[in-house]
C-alpha atoms as a PDB file:
ATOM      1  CA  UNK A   1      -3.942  31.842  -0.248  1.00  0.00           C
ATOM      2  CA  UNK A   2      -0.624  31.950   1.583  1.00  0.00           C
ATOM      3  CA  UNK A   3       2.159  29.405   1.069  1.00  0.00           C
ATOM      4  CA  UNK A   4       2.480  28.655   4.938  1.00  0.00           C
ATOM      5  CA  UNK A   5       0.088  26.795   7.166  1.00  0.00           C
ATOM      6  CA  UNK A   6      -0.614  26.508  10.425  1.00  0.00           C
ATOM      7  CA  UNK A   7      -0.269  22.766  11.453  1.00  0.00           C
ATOM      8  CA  UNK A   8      -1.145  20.838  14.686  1.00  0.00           C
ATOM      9  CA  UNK A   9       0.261  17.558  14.546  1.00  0.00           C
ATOM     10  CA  UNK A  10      -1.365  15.017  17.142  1.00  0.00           C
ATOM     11  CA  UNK A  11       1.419  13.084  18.071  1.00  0.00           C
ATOM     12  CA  UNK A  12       1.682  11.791  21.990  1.00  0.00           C
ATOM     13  CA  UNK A  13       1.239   8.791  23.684  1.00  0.00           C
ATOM     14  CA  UNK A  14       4.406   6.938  23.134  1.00  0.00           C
ATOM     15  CA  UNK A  15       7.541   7.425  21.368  1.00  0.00           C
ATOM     16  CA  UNK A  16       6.986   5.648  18.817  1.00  0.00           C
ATOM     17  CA  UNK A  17       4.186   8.410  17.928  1.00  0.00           C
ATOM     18  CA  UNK A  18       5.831  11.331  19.301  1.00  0.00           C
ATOM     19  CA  UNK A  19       9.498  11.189  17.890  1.00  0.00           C
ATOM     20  CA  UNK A  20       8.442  10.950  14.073  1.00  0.00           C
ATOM     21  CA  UNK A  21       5.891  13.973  15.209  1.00  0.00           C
ATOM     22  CA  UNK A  22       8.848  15.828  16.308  1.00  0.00           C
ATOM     23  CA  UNK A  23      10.491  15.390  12.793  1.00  0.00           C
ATOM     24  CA  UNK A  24       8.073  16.561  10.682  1.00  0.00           C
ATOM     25  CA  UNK A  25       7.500  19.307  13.177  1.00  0.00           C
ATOM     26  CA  UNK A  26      11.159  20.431  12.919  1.00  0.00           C
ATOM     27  CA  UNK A  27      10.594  20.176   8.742  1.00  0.00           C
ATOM     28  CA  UNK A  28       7.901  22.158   8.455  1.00  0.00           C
ATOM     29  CA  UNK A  29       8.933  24.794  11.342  1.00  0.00           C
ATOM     30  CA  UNK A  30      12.407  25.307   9.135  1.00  0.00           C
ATOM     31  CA  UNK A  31       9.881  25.881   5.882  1.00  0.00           C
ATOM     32  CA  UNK A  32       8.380  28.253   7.761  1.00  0.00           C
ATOM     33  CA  UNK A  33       4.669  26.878   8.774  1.00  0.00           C
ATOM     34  CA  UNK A  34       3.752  27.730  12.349  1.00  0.00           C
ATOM     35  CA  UNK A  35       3.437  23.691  14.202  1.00  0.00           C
ATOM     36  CA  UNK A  36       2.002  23.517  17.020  1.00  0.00           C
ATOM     37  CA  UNK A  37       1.780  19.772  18.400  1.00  0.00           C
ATOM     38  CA  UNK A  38      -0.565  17.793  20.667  1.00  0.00           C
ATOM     39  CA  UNK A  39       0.734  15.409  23.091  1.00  0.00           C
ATOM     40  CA  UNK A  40      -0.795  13.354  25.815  1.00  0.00           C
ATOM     41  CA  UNK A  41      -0.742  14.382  29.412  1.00  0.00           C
ATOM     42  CA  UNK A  42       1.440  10.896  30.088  1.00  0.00           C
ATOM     43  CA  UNK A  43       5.090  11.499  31.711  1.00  0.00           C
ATOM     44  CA  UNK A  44       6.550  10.034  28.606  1.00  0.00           C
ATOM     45  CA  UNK A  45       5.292  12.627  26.478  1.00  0.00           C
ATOM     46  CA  UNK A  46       6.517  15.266  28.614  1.00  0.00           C
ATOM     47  CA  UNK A  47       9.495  14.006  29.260  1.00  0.00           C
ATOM     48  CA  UNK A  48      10.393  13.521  25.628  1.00  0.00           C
ATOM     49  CA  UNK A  49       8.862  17.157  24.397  1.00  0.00           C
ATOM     50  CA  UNK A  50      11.377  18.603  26.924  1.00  0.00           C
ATOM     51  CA  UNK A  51      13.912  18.185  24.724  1.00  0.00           C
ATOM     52  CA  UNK A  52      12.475  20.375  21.752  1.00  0.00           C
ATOM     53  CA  UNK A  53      11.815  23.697  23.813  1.00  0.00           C
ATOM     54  CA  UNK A  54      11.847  25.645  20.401  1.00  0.00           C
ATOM     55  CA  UNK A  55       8.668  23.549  19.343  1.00  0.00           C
ATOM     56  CA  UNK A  56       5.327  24.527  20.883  1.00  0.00           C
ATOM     57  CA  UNK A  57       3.325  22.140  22.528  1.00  0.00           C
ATOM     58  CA  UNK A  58      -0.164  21.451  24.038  1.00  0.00           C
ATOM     59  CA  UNK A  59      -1.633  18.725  25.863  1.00  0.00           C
ATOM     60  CA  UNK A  60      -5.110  16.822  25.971  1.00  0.00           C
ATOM     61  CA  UNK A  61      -6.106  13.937  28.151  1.00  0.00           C
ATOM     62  CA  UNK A  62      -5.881  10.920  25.643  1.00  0.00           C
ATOM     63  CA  UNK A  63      -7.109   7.691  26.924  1.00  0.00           C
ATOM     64  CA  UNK A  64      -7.103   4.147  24.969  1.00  0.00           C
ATOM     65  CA  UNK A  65     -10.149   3.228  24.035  1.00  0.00           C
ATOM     66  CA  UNK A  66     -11.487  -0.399  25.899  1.00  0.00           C
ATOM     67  CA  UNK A  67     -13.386  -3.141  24.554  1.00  0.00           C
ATOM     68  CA  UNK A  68     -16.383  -2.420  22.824  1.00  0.00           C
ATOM     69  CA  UNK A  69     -18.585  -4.298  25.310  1.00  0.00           C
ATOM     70  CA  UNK A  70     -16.933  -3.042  28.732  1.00  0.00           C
ATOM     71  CA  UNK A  71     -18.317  -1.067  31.042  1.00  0.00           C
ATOM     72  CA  UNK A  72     -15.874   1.311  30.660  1.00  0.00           C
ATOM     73  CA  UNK A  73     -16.983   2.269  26.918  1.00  0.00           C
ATOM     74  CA  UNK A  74     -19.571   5.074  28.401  1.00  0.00           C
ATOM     75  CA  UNK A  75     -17.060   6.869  30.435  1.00  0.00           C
ATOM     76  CA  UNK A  76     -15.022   6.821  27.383  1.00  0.00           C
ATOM     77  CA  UNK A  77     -17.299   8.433  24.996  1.00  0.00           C
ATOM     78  CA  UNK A  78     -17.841  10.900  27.521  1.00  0.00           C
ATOM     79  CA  UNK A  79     -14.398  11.685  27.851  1.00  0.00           C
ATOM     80  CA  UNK A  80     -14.130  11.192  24.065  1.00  0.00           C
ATOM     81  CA  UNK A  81     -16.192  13.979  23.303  1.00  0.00           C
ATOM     82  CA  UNK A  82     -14.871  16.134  25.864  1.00  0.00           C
ATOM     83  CA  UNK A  83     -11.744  15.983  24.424  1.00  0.00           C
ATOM     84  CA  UNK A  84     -12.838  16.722  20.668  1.00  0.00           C
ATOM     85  CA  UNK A  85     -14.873  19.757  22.325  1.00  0.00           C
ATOM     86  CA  UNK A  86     -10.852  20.935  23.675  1.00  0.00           C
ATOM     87  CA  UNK A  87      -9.107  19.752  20.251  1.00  0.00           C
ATOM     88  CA  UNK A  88     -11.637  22.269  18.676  1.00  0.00           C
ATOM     89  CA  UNK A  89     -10.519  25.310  20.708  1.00  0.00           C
ATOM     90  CA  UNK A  90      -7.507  24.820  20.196  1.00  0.00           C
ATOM     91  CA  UNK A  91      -7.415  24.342  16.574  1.00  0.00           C
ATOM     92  CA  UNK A  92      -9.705  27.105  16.373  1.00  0.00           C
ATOM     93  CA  UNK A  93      -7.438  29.530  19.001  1.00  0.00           C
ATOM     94  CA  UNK A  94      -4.666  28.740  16.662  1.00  0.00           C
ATOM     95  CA  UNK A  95      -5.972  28.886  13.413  1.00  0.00           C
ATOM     96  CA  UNK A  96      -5.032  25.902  12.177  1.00  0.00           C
ATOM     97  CA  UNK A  97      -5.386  24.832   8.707  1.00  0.00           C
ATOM     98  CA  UNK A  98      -4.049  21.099   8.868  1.00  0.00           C
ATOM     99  CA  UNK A  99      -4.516  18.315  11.391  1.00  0.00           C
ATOM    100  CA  UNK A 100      -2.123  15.590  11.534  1.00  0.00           C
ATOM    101  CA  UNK A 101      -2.376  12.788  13.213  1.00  0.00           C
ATOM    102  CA  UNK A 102       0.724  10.594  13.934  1.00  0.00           C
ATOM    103  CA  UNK A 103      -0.868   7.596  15.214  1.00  0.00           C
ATOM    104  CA  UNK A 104      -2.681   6.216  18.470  1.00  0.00           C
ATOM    105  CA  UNK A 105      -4.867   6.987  20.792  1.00  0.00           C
ATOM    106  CA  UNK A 106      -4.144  11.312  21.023  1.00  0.00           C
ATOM    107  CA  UNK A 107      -4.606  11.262  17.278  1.00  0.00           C
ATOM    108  CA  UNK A 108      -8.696  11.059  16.539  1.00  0.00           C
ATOM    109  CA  UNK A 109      -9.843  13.882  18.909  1.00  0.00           C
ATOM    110  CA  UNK A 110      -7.834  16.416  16.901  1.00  0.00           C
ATOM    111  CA  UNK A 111      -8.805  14.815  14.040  1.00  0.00           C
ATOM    112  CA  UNK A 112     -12.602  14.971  14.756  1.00  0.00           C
ATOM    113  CA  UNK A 113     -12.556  17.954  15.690  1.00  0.00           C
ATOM    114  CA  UNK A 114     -10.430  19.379  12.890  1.00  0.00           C
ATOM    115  CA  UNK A 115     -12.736  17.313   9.657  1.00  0.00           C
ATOM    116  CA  UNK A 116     -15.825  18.975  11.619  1.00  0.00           C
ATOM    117  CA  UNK A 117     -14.330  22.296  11.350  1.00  0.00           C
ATOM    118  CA  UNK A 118     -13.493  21.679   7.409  1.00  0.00           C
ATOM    119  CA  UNK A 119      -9.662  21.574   7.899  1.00  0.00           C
ATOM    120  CA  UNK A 120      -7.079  19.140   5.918  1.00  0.00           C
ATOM    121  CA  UNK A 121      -6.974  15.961   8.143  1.00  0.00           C
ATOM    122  CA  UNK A 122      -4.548  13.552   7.473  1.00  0.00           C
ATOM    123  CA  UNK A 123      -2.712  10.532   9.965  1.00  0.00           C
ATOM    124  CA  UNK A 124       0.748   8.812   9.596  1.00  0.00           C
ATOM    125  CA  UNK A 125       1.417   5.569  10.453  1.00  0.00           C
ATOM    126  CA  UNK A 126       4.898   3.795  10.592  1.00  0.00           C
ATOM    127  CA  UNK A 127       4.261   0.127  10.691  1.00  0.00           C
ATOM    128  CA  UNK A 128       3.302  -2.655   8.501  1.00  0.00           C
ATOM    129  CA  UNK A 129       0.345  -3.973  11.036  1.00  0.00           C
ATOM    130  CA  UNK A 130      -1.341  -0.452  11.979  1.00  0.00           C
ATOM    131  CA  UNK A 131      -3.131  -0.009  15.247  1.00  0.00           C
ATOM    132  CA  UNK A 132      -6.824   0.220  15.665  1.00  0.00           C
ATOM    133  CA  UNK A 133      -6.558   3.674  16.681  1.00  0.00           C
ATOM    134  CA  UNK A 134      -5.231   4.736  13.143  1.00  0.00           C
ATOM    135  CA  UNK A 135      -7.426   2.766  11.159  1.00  0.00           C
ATOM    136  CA  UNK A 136     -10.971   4.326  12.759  1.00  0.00           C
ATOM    137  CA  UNK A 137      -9.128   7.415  12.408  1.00  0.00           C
ATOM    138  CA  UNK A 138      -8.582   7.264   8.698  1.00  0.00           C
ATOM    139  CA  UNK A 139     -12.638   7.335   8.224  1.00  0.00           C
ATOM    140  CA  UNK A 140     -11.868  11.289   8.477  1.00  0.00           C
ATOM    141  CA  UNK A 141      -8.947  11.748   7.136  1.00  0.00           C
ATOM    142  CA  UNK A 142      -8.000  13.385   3.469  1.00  0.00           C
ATOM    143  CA  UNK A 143      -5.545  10.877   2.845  1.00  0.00           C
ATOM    144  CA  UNK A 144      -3.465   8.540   5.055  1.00  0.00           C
ATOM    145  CA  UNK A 145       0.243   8.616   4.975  1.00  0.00           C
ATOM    146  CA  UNK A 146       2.699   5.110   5.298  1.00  0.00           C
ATOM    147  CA  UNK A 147       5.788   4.215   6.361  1.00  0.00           C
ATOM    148  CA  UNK A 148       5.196   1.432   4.758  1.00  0.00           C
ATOM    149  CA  UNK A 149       3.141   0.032   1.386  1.00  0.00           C
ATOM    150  CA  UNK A 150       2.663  -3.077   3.928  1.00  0.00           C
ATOM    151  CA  UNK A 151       0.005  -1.443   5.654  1.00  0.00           C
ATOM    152  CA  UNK A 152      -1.784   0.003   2.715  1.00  0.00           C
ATOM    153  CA  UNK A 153      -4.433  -3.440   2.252  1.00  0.00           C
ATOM    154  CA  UNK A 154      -5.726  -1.921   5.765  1.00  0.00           C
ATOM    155  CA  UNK A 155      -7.171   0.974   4.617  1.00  0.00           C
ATOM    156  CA  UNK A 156      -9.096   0.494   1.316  1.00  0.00           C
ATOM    157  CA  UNK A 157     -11.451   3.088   1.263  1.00  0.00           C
ATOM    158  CA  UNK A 158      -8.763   6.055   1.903  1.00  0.00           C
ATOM    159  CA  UNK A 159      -6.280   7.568  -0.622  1.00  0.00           C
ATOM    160  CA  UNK A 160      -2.803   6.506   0.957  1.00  0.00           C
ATOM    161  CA  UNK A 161       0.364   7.835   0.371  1.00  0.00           C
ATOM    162  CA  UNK A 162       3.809   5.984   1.165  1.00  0.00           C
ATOM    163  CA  UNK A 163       5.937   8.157   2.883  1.00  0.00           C
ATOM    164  CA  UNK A 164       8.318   6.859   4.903  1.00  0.00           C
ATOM    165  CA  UNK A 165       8.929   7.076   8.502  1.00  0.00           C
ATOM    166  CA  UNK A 166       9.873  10.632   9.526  1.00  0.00           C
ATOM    167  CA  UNK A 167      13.370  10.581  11.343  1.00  0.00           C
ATOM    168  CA  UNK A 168      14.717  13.131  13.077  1.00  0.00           C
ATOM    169  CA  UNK A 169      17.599  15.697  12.426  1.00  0.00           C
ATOM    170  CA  UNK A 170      19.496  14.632  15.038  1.00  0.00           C
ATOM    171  CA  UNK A 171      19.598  10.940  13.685  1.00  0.00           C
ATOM    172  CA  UNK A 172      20.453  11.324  10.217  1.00  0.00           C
ATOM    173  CA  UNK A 173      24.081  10.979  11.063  1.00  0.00           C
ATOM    174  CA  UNK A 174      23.428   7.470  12.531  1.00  0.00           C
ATOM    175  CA  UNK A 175      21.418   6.932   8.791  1.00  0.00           C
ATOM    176  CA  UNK A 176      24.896   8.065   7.181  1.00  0.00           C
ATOM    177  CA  UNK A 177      26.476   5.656   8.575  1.00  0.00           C
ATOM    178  CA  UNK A 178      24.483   3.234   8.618  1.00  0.00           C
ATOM    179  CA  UNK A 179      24.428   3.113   4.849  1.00  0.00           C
ATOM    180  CA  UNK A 180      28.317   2.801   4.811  1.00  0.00           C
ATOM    181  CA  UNK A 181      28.262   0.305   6.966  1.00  0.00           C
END
Protein backbone atom coordinates (compact mmCIF):
# COMPACT_ATOMS: atom_id res chain seq x y z
CA UNK A 1 0.00 0.00 0.00
CA UNK A 2 1.43 3.42 -0.81
CA UNK A 3 2.19 6.07 1.81
CA UNK A 4 0.11 8.85 -0.08
CA UNK A 5 -3.62 9.13 -0.46
CA UNK A 6 -5.85 10.64 -2.44
CA UNK A 7 -8.16 12.89 -0.25
CA UNK A 8 -11.38 14.88 -1.02
CA UNK A 9 -12.14 17.03 1.73
CA UNK A 10 -15.90 18.34 1.73
CA UNK A 11 -15.51 21.60 2.96
CA UNK A 12 -17.95 24.57 1.43
CA UNK A 13 -20.72 26.37 2.53
CA UNK A 14 -19.30 29.02 4.71
CA UNK A 15 -16.04 30.05 5.92
CA UNK A 16 -16.14 28.82 8.82
CA UNK A 17 -16.11 25.26 6.94
CA UNK A 18 -14.06 26.15 4.09
CA UNK A 19 -10.95 28.01 5.61
CA UNK A 20 -9.94 25.11 8.11
CA UNK A 21 -10.59 22.81 4.76
CA UNK A 22 -8.09 24.88 3.06
CA UNK A 23 -5.50 24.17 5.89
CA UNK A 24 -5.48 20.76 6.04
CA UNK A 25 -5.59 20.78 2.29
CA UNK A 26 -2.36 22.84 2.12
CA UNK A 27 -0.84 20.08 4.93
CA UNK A 28 -1.46 17.23 3.26
CA UNK A 29 -0.72 18.68 -0.44
CA UNK A 30 3.00 19.69 1.08
CA UNK A 31 3.18 15.76 2.40
CA UNK A 32 2.53 14.89 -0.80
CA UNK A 33 -1.24 13.33 -0.93
CA UNK A 34 -3.15 14.45 -4.01
CA UNK A 35 -6.47 16.82 -2.22
CA UNK A 36 -8.92 17.51 -4.11
CA UNK A 37 -11.78 19.56 -2.22
CA UNK A 38 -15.57 19.94 -2.52
CA UNK A 39 -17.16 23.18 -2.12
CA UNK A 40 -20.66 24.45 -2.55
CA UNK A 41 -21.81 26.21 -5.64
CA UNK A 42 -22.56 29.48 -3.16
CA UNK A 43 -20.53 32.83 -4.17
CA UNK A 44 -18.82 32.61 -0.86
CA UNK A 45 -17.23 29.49 -1.60
CA UNK A 46 -16.00 30.63 -4.79
CA UNK A 47 -14.97 33.62 -3.86
CA UNK A 48 -12.85 32.32 -1.02
CA UNK A 49 -11.31 29.14 -3.16
CA UNK A 50 -10.04 31.89 -5.54
CA UNK A 51 -7.47 32.58 -3.45
CA UNK A 52 -5.80 28.98 -3.37
CA UNK A 53 -5.44 28.47 -7.29
CA UNK A 54 -2.70 25.77 -6.54
CA UNK A 55 -5.49 23.65 -4.72
CA UNK A 56 -7.98 21.78 -6.91
CA UNK A 57 -11.45 22.20 -6.45
CA UNK A 58 -14.94 20.84 -7.39
CA UNK A 59 -18.32 21.87 -6.73
CA UNK A 60 -21.78 20.14 -5.85
CA UNK A 61 -25.10 21.78 -5.23
CA UNK A 62 -25.37 21.60 -1.31
CA UNK A 63 -28.59 22.68 0.11
CA UNK A 64 -29.56 22.86 4.04
CA UNK A 65 -31.68 20.47 4.91
CA UNK A 66 -35.48 21.96 6.25
CA UNK A 67 -37.62 20.83 8.91
CA UNK A 68 -38.42 17.39 9.08
CA UNK A 69 -42.16 17.97 8.58
CA UNK A 70 -42.02 20.69 5.65
CA UNK A 71 -43.01 20.31 2.48
CA UNK A 72 -39.86 20.95 1.28
CA UNK A 73 -38.27 17.61 2.83
CA UNK A 74 -39.23 15.57 -0.59
CA UNK A 75 -37.53 17.89 -2.91
CA UNK A 76 -34.68 17.59 -0.62
CA UNK A 77 -34.19 13.95 -0.59
CA UNK A 78 -34.44 14.12 -4.15
CA UNK A 79 -31.83 16.49 -4.48
CA UNK A 80 -30.07 14.65 -1.63
CA UNK A 81 -29.58 11.68 -3.51
CA UNK A 82 -28.76 13.32 -6.60
CA UNK A 83 -26.01 14.78 -5.13
CA UNK A 84 -24.52 11.52 -3.40
CA UNK A 85 -25.06 9.89 -7.03
CA UNK A 86 -22.33 13.13 -8.24
CA UNK A 87 -20.12 12.82 -4.90
CA UNK A 88 -19.70 9.14 -6.11
CA UNK A 89 -18.27 10.00 -9.55
CA UNK A 90 -16.24 12.05 -8.44
CA UNK A 91 -14.67 10.17 -5.73
CA UNK A 92 -14.62 7.37 -7.99
CA UNK A 93 -13.04 9.63 -11.19
CA UNK A 94 -10.44 10.55 -8.71
CA UNK A 95 -9.66 7.65 -6.90
CA UNK A 96 -10.05 8.72 -3.73
CA UNK A 97 -9.18 6.83 -0.73
CA UNK A 98 -10.38 9.28 2.15
CA UNK A 99 -13.45 11.47 2.54
CA UNK A 100 -13.37 14.29 4.82
CA UNK A 101 -15.89 16.14 5.81
CA UNK A 102 -15.33 19.61 7.41
CA UNK A 103 -18.67 20.34 8.61
CA UNK A 104 -22.25 21.46 7.29
CA UNK A 105 -24.45 20.96 4.91
CA UNK A 106 -21.71 20.00 1.62
CA UNK A 107 -20.23 17.49 4.02
CA UNK A 108 -22.76 14.19 4.09
CA UNK A 109 -23.16 13.70 0.28
CA UNK A 110 -19.43 13.02 -0.05
CA UNK A 111 -19.57 11.25 2.87
CA UNK A 112 -22.42 8.88 1.77
CA UNK A 113 -21.22 8.34 -1.07
CA UNK A 114 -17.63 7.70 -0.04
CA UNK A 115 -18.75 4.92 3.29
CA UNK A 116 -20.91 3.22 0.35
CA UNK A 117 -17.95 2.90 -1.76
CA UNK A 118 -15.79 1.42 1.36
CA UNK A 119 -13.47 4.50 1.65
CA UNK A 120 -12.07 6.11 5.11
CA UNK A 121 -14.82 8.68 6.07
CA UNK A 122 -14.15 10.93 8.65
CA UNK A 123 -15.77 14.84 9.55
CA UNK A 124 -14.17 17.75 11.56
CA UNK A 125 -15.90 19.95 13.53
CA UNK A 126 -14.56 23.19 15.25
CA UNK A 127 -17.04 24.16 17.85
CA UNK A 128 -18.14 23.23 21.22
CA UNK A 129 -22.11 23.08 20.16
CA UNK A 130 -21.80 21.11 16.68
CA UNK A 131 -24.38 21.57 13.99
CA UNK A 132 -26.97 19.08 13.04
CA UNK A 133 -25.40 18.57 9.83
CA UNK A 134 -22.19 17.06 11.50
CA UNK A 135 -23.80 15.05 13.96
CA UNK A 136 -26.14 12.86 11.27
CA UNK A 137 -23.03 12.82 9.43
CA UNK A 138 -20.93 11.10 12.02
CA UNK A 139 -23.42 7.88 11.72
CA UNK A 140 -20.87 7.10 8.69
CA UNK A 141 -17.97 8.24 9.61
CA UNK A 142 -14.64 6.16 10.89
CA UNK A 143 -14.03 8.50 13.51
CA UNK A 144 -14.97 12.16 14.12
CA UNK A 145 -12.36 14.75 14.62
CA UNK A 146 -12.76 18.02 17.38
CA UNK A 147 -11.66 21.20 17.79
CA UNK A 148 -12.80 20.87 20.83
CA UNK A 149 -13.31 17.94 23.78
CA UNK A 150 -16.58 20.25 24.40
CA UNK A 151 -18.34 18.74 21.70
CA UNK A 152 -17.34 15.19 22.27
CA UNK A 153 -20.79 14.30 24.79
CA UNK A 154 -22.56 14.86 21.20
CA UNK A 155 -21.41 12.07 19.57
CA UNK A 156 -21.37 8.93 21.80
CA UNK A 157 -21.53 6.24 19.57
CA UNK A 158 -18.40 7.44 17.30
CA UNK A 159 -14.65 7.18 18.13
CA UNK A 160 -13.63 11.00 18.39
CA UNK A 161 -10.46 12.43 18.20
CA UNK A 162 -9.51 16.07 19.55
CA UNK A 163 -7.71 17.79 17.10
CA UNK A 164 -7.78 21.17 17.09
CA UNK A 165 -9.00 23.64 14.69
CA UNK A 166 -6.92 23.59 11.49
CA UNK A 167 -5.45 27.19 10.83
CA UNK A 168 -3.99 28.22 7.98
CA UNK A 169 -0.31 28.95 6.87
CA UNK A 170 -0.87 32.24 6.24
CA UNK A 171 -2.15 32.90 9.90
CA UNK A 172 0.33 31.34 11.97
CA UNK A 173 2.20 34.57 12.18
CA UNK A 174 -0.87 36.27 13.78
CA UNK A 175 -0.71 32.84 16.32
CA UNK A 176 3.06 33.97 16.99
CA UNK A 177 2.15 36.83 18.11
CA UNK A 178 -0.55 36.32 19.63
CA UNK A 179 1.18 34.12 22.15
CA UNK A 180 3.68 37.01 22.94
CA UNK A 181 1.23 39.17 23.41
Amino acid sequence: MSDTFNILIACGGTGGHLFPGVAVAEELDRRGHKVLLLISEKKVDAQGAEKYGRLAFHTVPAIAKPWSLSPKMIPFLFKLWRTVRQCRKILLQNQCDVVLGMGGFTSLPPVLAGKKLGLMTYVHDSNALPGKANRTTARWCRKVLLGMEAASSYFPDAEVVVTGTPVRHELTWILAVLRYW
